[in-house]
Protein backbone atom coordinates (compact mmCIF):
# COMPACT_ATOMS: atom_id res chain seq x y z
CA UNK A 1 -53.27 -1.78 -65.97
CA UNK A 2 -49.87 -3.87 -65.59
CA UNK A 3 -48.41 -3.36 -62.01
CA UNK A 4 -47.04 -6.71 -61.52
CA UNK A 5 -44.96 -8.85 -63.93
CA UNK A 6 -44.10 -12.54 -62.96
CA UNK A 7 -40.71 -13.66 -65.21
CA UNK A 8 -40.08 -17.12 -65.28
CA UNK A 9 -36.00 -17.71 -65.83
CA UNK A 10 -34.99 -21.10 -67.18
CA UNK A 11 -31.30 -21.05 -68.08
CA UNK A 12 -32.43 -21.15 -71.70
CA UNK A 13 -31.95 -19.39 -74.65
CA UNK A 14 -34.99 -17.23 -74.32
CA UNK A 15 -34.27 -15.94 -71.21
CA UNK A 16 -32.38 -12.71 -72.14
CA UNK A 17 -34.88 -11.64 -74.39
CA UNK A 18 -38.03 -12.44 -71.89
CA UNK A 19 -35.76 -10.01 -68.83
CA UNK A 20 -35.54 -7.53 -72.41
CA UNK A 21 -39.06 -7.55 -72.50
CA UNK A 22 -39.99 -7.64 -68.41
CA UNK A 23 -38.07 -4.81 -68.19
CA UNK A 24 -39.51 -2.78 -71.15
CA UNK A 25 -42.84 -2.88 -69.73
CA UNK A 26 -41.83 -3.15 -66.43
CA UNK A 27 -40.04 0.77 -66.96
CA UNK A 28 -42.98 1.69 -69.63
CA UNK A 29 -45.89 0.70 -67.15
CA UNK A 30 -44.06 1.66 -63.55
CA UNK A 31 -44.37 -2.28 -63.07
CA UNK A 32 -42.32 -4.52 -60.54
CA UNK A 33 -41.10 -7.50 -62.47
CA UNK A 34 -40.98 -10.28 -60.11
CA UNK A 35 -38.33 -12.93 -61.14
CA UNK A 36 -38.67 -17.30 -60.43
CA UNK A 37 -35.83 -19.39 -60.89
CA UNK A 38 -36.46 -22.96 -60.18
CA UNK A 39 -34.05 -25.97 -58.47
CA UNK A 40 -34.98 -29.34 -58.97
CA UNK A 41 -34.55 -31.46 -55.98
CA UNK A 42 -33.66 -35.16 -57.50
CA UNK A 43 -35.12 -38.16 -56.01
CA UNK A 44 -33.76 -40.61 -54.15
CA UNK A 45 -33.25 -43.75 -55.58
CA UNK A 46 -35.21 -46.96 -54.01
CA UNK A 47 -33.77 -49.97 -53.27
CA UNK A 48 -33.84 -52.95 -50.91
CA UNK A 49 -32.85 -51.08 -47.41
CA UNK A 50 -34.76 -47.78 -47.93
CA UNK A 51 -34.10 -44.52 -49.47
CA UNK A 52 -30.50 -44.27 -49.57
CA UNK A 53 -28.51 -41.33 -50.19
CA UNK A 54 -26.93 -41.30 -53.28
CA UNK A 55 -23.91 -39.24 -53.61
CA UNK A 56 -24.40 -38.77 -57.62
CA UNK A 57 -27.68 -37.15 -56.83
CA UNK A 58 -26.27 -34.61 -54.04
CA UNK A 59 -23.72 -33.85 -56.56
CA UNK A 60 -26.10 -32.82 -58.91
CA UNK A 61 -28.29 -30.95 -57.09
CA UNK A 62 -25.42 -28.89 -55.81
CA UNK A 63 -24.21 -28.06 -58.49
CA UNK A 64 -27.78 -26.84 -59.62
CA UNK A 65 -27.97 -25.15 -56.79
CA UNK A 66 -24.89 -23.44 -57.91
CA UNK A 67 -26.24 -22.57 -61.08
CA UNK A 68 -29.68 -21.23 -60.07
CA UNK A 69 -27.66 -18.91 -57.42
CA UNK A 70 -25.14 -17.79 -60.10
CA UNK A 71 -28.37 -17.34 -62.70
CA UNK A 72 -30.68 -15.27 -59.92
CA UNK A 73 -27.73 -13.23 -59.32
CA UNK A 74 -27.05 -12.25 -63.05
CA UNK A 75 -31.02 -11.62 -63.12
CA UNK A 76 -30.52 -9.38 -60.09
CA UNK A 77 -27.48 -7.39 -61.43
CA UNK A 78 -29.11 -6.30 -64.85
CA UNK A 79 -32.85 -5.74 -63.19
CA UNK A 80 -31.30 -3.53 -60.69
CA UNK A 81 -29.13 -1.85 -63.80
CA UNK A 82 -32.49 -1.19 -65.18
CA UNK A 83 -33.92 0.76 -63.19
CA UNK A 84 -36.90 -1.47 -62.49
CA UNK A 85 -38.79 -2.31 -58.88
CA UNK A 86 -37.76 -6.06 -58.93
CA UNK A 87 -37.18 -8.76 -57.12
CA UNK A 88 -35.78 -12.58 -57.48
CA UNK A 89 -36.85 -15.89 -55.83
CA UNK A 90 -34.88 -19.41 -56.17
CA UNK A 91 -37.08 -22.02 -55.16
CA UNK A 92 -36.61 -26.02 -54.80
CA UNK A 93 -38.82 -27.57 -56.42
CA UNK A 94 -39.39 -31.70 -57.43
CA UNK A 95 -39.64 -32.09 -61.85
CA UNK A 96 -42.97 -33.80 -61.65
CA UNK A 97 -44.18 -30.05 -59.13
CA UNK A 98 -42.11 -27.58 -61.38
CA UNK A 99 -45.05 -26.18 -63.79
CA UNK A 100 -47.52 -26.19 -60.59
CA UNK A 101 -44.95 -24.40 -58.51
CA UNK A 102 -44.12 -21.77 -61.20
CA UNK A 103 -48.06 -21.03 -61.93
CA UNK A 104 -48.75 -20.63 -58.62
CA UNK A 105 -46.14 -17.75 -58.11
CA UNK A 106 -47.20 -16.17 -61.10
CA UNK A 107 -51.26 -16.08 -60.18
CA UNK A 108 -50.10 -12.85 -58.27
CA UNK A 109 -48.98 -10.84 -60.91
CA UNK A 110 -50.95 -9.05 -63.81
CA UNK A 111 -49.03 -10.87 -66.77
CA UNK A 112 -46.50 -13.44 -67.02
CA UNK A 113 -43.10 -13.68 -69.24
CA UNK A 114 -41.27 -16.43 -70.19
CA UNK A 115 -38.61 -17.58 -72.96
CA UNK A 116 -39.91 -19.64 -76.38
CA UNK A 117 -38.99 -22.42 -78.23
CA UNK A 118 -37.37 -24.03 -75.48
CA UNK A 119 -38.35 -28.02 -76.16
CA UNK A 120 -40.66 -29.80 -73.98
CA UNK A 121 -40.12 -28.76 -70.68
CA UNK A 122 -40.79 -25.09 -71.73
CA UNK A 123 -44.06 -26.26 -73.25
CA UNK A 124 -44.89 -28.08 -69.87
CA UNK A 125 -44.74 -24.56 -68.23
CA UNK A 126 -46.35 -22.85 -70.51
CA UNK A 127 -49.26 -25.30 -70.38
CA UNK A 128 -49.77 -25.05 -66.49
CA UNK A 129 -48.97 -21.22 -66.84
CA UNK A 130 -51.57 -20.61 -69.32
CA UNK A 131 -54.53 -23.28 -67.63
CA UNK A 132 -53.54 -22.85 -63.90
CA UNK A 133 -52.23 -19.17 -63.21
CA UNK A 134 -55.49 -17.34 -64.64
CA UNK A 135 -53.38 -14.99 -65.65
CA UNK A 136 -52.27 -14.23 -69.18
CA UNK A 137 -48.63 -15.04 -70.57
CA UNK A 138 -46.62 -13.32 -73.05
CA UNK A 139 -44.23 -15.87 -74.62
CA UNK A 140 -40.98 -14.53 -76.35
CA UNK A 141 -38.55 -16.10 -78.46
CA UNK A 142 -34.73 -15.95 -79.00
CA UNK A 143 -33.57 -12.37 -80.10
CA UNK A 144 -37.32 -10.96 -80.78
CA UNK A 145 -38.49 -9.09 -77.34
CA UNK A 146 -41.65 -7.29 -76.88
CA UNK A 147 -41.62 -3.37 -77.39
CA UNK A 148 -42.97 -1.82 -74.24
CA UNK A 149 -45.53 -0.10 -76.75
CA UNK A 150 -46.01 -2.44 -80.09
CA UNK A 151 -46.50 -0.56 -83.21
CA UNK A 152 -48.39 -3.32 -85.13
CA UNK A 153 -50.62 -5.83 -83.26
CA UNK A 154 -52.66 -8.69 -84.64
CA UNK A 155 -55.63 -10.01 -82.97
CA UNK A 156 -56.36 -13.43 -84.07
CA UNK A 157 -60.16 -13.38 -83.60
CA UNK A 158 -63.30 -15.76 -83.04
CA UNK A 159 -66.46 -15.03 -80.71
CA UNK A 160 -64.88 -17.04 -78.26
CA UNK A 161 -64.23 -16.77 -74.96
CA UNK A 162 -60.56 -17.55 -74.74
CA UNK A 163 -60.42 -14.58 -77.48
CA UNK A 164 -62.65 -12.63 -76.14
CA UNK A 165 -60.33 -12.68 -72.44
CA UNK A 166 -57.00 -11.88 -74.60
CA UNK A 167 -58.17 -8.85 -76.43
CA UNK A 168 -59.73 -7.06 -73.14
CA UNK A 169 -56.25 -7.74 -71.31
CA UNK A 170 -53.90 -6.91 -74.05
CA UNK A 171 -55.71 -4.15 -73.64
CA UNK A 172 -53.21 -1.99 -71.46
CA UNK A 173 -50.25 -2.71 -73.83
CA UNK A 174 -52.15 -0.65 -76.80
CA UNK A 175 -52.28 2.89 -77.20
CA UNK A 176 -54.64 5.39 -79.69
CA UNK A 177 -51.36 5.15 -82.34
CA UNK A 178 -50.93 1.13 -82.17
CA UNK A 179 -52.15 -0.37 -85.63
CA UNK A 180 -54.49 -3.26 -85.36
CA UNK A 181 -55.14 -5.71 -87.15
CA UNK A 182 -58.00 -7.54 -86.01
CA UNK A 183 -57.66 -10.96 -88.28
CA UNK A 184 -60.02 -13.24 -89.35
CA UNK A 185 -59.36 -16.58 -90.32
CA UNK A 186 -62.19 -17.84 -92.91
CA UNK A 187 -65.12 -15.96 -93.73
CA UNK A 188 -67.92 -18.15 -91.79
CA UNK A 189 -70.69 -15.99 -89.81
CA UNK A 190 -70.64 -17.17 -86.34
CA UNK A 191 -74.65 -17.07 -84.21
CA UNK A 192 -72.35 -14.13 -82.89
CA UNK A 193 -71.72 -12.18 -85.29
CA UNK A 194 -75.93 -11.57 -86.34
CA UNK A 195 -75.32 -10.56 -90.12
CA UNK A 196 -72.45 -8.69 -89.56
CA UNK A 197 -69.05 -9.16 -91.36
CA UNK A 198 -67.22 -11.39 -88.79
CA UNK A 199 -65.03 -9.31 -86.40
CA UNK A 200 -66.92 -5.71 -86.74
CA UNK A 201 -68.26 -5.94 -83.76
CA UNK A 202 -64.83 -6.06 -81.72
CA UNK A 203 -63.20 -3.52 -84.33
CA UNK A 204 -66.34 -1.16 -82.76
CA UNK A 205 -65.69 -1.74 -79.62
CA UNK A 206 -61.98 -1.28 -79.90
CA UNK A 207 -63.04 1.95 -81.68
CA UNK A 208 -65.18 3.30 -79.00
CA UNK A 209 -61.67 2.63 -76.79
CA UNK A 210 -60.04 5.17 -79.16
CA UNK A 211 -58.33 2.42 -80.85
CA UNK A 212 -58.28 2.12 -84.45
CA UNK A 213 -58.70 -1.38 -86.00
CA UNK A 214 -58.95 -3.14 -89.42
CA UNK A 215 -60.41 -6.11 -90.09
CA UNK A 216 -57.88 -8.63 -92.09
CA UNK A 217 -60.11 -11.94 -93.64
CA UNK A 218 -57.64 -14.90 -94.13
CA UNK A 219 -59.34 -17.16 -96.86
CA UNK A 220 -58.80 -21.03 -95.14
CA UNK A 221 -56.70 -22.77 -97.23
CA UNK A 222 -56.93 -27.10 -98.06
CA UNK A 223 -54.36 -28.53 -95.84
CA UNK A 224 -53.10 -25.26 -94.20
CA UNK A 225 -53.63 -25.18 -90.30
CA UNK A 226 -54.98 -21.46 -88.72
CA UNK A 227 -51.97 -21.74 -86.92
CA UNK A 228 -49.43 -21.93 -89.92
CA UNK A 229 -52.00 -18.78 -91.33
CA UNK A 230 -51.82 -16.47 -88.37
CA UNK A 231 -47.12 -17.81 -88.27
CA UNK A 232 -47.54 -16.57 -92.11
CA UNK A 233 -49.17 -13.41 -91.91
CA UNK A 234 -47.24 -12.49 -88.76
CA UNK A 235 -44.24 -12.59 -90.72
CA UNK A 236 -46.03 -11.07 -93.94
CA UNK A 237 -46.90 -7.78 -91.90
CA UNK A 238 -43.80 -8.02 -89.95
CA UNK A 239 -46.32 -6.94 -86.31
CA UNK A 240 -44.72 -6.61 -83.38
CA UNK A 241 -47.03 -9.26 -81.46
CA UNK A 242 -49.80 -11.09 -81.82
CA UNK A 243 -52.75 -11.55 -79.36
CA UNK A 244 -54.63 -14.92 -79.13
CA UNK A 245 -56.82 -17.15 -77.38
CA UNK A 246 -54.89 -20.58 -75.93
CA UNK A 247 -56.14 -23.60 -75.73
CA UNK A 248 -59.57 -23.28 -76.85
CA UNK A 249 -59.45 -27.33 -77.27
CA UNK A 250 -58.41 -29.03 -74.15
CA UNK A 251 -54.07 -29.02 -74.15
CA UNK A 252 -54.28 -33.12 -74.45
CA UNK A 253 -56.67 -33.36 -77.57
CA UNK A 254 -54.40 -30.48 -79.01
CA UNK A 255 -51.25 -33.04 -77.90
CA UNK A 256 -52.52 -36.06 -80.02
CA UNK A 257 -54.23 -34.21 -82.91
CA UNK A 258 -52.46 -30.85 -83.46
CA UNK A 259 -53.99 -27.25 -82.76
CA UNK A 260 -53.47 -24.14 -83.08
CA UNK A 261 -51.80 -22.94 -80.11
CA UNK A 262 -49.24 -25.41 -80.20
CA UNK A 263 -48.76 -24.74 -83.77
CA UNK A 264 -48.39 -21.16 -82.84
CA UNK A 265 -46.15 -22.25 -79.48
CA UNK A 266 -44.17 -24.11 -81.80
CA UNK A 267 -43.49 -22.04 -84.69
CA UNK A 268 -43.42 -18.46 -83.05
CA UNK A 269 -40.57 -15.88 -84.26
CA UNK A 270 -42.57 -12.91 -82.46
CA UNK A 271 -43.46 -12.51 -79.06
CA UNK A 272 -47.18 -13.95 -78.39
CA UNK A 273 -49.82 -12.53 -76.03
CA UNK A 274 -51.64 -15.83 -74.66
CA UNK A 275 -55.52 -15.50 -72.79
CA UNK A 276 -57.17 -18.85 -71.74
């Protein structure tokens, strides 16, 4: 059940399509779609008599100030135009506290929202999001929002916990009609799976849900990464969203050697349902 949706605003380029997609399943699930905009607060510079004020910095932070009021207001305009129960929070907040302050916020809703392919800083708070909030987040990029009910959802599977988590709360954005596709990436038996064909066992319980799903095996290919495999057949079947553990390794061994949800994170051109 989705009754509370936390949308993280950035200024970015992502944004309008994330408040496309709060508001879709914020008006398909009778959801409030609480909104965040963030203020960063600089820091004074140090120097031989003490923390002076530095007129540059005040400058600045007035003027983003201005911005994040002008932004929150735009959000407020078009949530209220919707139709939605919403509401909008700026906060000040320091860069090094941003991430920590925006998962926090969002640890009372049911999902989170937030723009894609927005460079690092997006990354950073989609990392804390994702590890911090316990909740999951659905991350949408530029001109490719979520439908309030997806027609065609993939389910990148593995007996593992993260996956396990993402499937059960995707759960209320599927309906009896939705086509799955529960997909497989190589064709190794896990302890798991006990002589079954890998991923039957979820495709029965999804059944016994009243949810139809096929199992999709992905061969593994020399030199091509599970996340370039599920980017490829996401655009092969032209779904509506996919639904995947993040993170399975930890976020800084993922950083120095390359993983699959960043991969994913990286490349997405369809919205992505994330479950740590």
């Amino acid at each position: 059940m989705i009754k509370h949706i936390f949308l993280h605003i950035s200024g970015s380029a992502g944004d309008e399509s994330a408040l496309d997609s709060a508001i879709a399943l914020g008006s398909a699930h009778g959801a409030r779609v609480s909104a965040l905009i963030t203020t960063d607060i600089p820091t004074p510079l140090y120097s031989e008599v003490g923390f002076a004020a530095n007129e540059m910095l005040a400058k600045d932070y007035n003027e983003a100030k201005r911005s994040a009021t002008a932004l929150a207001e735009q959000t407020r305009q078009r949530l209220e135009q919707s139709g939605v129960e919403a509401d909008v929070t700026v906060i000040d907040t320091s860069p090094a506290n941003r991430a920590k302050a925006i998962a926090t916020h969002a640890r009372y809703s049911d999902v989170s929202i937030m723009g894609g392919r927005d460079g690092a800083s997006a990354a950073v708070t989609f990392e804390t999001l994702l590890m911090e909030s316990g909740r999951p987040v659905i991350v949408v990029p530029p001109g490719a929002p979520l439908r309030a009910r997806p027609r065609h959802v993939v389910l990148a599977w593995q007996a593992s916990r993260e996956a396990t988590r993402a499937v059960h709360d995707a759960l209320p954005l599927l309906d009896p009609g939705t086509k799955l596709d529960v997909l497989v990436i190589g064709s190794e038996e896990s302890e798991e799976d006990r002589g079954e064909q890998p991923g039957q066992r979820i495709a029965e319980i999804l059944g016994q849900l009243g949810l139809h799903a096929q199992i999709v095996a992905v061969p593994k290919q020399q030199g091509h990464s599970d996340g370039k495999s599920l980017l490829d057949y996401m655009e092969a079947s032209n779904a509506d969203l996919l639904v995947m553990g993040g993170y399975g390794h930890s976020p800084m061994r993922e950083l120095l050697l390359g993983g699959t949800t960043r991969t994913v994170l990286n490349g997405l051109t369809k919205p992505v349902f994330f479950e740590h």
